[in-house]
C-alpha atoms as a PDB file:
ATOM      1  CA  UNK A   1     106.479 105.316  96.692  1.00  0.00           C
ATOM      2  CA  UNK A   2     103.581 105.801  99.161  1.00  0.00           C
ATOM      3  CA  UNK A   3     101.759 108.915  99.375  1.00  0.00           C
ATOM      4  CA  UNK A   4      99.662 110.139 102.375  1.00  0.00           C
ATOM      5  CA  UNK A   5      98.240 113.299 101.635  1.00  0.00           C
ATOM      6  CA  UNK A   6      96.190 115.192 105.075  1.00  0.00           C
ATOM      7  CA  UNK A   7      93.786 118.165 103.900  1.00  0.00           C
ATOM      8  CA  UNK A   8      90.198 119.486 106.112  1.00  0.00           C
ATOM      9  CA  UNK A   9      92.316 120.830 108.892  1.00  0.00           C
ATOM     10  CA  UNK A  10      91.789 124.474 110.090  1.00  0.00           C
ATOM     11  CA  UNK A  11      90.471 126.425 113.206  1.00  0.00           C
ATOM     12  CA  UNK A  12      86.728 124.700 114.739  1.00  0.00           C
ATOM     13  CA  UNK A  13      84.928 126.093 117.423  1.00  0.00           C
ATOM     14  CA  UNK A  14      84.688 123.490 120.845  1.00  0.00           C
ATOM     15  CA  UNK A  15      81.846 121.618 120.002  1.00  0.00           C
ATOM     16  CA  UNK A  16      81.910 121.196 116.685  1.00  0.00           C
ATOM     17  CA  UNK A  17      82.619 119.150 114.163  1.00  0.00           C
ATOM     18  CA  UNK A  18      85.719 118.061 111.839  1.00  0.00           C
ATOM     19  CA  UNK A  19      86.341 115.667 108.762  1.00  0.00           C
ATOM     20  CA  UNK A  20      90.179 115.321 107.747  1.00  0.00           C
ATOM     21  CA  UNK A  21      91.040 113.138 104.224  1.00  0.00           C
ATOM     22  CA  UNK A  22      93.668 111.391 103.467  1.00  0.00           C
ATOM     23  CA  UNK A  23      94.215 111.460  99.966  1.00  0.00           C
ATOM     24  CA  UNK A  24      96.563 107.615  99.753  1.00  0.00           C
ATOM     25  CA  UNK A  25      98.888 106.153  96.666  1.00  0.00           C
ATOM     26  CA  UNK A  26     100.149 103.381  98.039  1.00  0.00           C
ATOM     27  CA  UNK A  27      99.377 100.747  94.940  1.00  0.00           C
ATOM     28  CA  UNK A  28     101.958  97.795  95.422  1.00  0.00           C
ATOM     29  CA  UNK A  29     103.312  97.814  98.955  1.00  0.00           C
ATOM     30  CA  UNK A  30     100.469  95.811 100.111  1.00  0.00           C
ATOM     31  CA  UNK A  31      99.390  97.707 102.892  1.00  0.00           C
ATOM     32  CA  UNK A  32      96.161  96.176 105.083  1.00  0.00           C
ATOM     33  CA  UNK A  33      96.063  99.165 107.641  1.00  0.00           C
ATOM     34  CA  UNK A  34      95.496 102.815 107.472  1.00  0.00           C
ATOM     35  CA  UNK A  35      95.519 105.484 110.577  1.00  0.00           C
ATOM     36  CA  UNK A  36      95.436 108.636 111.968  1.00  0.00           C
ATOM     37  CA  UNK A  37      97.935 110.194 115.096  1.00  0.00           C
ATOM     38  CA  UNK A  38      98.016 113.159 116.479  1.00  0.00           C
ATOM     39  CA  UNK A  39     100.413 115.267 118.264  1.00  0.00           C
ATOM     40  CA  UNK A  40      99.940 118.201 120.440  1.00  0.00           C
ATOM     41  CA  UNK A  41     102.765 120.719 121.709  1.00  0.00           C
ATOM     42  CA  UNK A  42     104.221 118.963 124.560  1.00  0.00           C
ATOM     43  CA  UNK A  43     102.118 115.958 124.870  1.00  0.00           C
ATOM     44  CA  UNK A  44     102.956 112.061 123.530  1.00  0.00           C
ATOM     45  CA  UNK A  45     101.747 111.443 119.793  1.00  0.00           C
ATOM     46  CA  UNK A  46      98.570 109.512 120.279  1.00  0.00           C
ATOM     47  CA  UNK A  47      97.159 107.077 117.439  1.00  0.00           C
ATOM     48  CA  UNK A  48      93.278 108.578 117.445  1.00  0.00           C
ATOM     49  CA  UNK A  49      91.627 105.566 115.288  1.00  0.00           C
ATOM     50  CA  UNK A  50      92.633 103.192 113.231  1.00  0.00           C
ATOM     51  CA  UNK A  51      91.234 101.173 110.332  1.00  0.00           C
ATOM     52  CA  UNK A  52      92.369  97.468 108.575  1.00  0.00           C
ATOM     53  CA  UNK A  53      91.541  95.759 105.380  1.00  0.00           C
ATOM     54  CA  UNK A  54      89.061  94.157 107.222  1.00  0.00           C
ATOM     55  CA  UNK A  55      87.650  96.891 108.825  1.00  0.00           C
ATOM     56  CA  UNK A  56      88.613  96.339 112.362  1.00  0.00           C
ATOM     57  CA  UNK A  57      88.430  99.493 113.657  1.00  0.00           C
ATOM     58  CA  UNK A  58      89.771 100.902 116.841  1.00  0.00           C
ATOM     59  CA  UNK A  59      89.648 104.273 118.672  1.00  0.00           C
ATOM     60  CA  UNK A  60      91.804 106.394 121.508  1.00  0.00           C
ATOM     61  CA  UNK A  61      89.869 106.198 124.435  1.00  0.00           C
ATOM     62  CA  UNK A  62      89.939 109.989 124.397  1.00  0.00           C
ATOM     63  CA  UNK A  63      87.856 110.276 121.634  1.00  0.00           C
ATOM     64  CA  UNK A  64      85.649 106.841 121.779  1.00  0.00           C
ATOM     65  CA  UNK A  65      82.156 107.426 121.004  1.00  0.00           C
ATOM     66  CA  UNK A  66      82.996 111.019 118.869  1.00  0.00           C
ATOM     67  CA  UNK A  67      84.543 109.786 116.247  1.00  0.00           C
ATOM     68  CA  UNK A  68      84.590 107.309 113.287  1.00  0.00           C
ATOM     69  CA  UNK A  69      86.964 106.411 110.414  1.00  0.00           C
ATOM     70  CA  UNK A  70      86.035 105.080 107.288  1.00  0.00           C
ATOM     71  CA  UNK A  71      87.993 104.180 104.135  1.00  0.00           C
ATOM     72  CA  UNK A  72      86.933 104.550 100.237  1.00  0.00           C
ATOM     73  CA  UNK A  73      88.909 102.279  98.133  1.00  0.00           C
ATOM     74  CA  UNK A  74      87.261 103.912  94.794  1.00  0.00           C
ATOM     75  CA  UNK A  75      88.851 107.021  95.409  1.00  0.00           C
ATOM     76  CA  UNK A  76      91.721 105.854  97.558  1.00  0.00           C
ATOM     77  CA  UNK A  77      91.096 108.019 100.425  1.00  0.00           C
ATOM     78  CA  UNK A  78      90.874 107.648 104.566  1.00  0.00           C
ATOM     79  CA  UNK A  79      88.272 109.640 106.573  1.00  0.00           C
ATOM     80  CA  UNK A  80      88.536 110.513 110.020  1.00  0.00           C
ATOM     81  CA  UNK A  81      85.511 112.767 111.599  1.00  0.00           C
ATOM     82  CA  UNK A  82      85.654 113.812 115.264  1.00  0.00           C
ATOM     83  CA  UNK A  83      82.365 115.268 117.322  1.00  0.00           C
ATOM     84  CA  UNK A  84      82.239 117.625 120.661  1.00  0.00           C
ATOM     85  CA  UNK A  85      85.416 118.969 119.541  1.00  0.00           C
ATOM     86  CA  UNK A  86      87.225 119.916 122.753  1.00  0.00           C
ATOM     87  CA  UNK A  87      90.466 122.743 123.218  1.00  0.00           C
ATOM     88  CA  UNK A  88      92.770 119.570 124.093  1.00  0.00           C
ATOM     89  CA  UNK A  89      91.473 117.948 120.066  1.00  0.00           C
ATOM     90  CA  UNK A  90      94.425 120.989 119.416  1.00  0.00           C
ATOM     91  CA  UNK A  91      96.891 118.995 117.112  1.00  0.00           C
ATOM     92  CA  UNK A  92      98.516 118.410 113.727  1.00  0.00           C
ATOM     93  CA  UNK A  93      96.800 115.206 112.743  1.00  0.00           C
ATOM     94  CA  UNK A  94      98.648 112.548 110.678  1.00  0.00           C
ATOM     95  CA  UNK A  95      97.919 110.544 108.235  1.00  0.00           C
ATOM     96  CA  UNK A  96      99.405 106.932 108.646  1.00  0.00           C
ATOM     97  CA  UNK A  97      99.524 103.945 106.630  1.00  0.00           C
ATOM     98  CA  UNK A  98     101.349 100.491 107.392  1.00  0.00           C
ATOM     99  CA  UNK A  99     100.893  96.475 107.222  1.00  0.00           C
ATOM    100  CA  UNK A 100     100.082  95.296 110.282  1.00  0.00           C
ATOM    101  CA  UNK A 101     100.652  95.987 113.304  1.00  0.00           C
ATOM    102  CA  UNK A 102     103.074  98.887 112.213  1.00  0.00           C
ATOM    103  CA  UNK A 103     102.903 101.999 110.755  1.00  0.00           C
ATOM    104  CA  UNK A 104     105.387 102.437 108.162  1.00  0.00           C
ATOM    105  CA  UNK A 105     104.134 105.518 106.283  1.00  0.00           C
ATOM    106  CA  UNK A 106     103.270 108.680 107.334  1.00  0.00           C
ATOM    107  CA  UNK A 107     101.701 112.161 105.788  1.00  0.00           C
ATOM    108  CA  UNK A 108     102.887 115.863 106.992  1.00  0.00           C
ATOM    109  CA  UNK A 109     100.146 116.255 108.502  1.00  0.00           C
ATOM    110  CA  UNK A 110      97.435 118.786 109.369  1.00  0.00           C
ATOM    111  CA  UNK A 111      96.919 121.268 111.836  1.00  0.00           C
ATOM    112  CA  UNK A 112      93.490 121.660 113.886  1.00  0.00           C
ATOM    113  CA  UNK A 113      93.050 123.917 116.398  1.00  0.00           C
ATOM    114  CA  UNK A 114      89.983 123.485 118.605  1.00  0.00           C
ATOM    115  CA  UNK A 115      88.871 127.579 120.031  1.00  0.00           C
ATOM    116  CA  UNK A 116      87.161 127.510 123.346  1.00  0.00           C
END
């Protein structure tokens, strides 16, 4: 059974900074690509940045050039830090894990909320 497991989430000040985890268990369904979405109240879930096997990396235009995602495989964890936090950052972030090009598995997620 995969396990995607969001923590770091919480209340930031615009402007700063956040790092989410993703604490993963997903040994023997061969996944090559790990994610993070977000959704806002009212607004279409957006896939922020996402991260392969080969560490092709892509990013959401809205948050291109503040923000990076990185993967450990010794402790089986995904990273996903954002800078400038802005208000409309306001979102539970997911956790998502897949083989390519889909998404298959996803965490609870984790609420940030982004105070002007």
């Amino acid at each position: 059974q995969v396990q995607l497991v969001e923590s770091g989430g919480g209340l930031v000040q615009a402007g700063g900074s956040l790092r989410l985890s993703c604490a993963t268990s997903t040994a023997g369904f061969n996944i090559n690509q790990w994610g993070w979405y977000r959704q806002a109240p009212g607004k279409q879930r957006e896939l922020v940045a996402s991260i392969t096997d080969t560490n092709d990396i892509r990013f959401a235009n809205s948050v291109k050039g503040r923000c990076a995602i990185s993967r450990d495989n010794d402790k089986n964890a995904v990273y996903l830090e954002i800078d400038s936090l802005k208000p409309e950052d306001t979102a539970v972030y997911y956790c998502v894990a897949g083989r390519i090009p889909t998404f298959a598995y996803w965490g609870r997620g984790t609420q940030v909320t982004v105070s002007s």
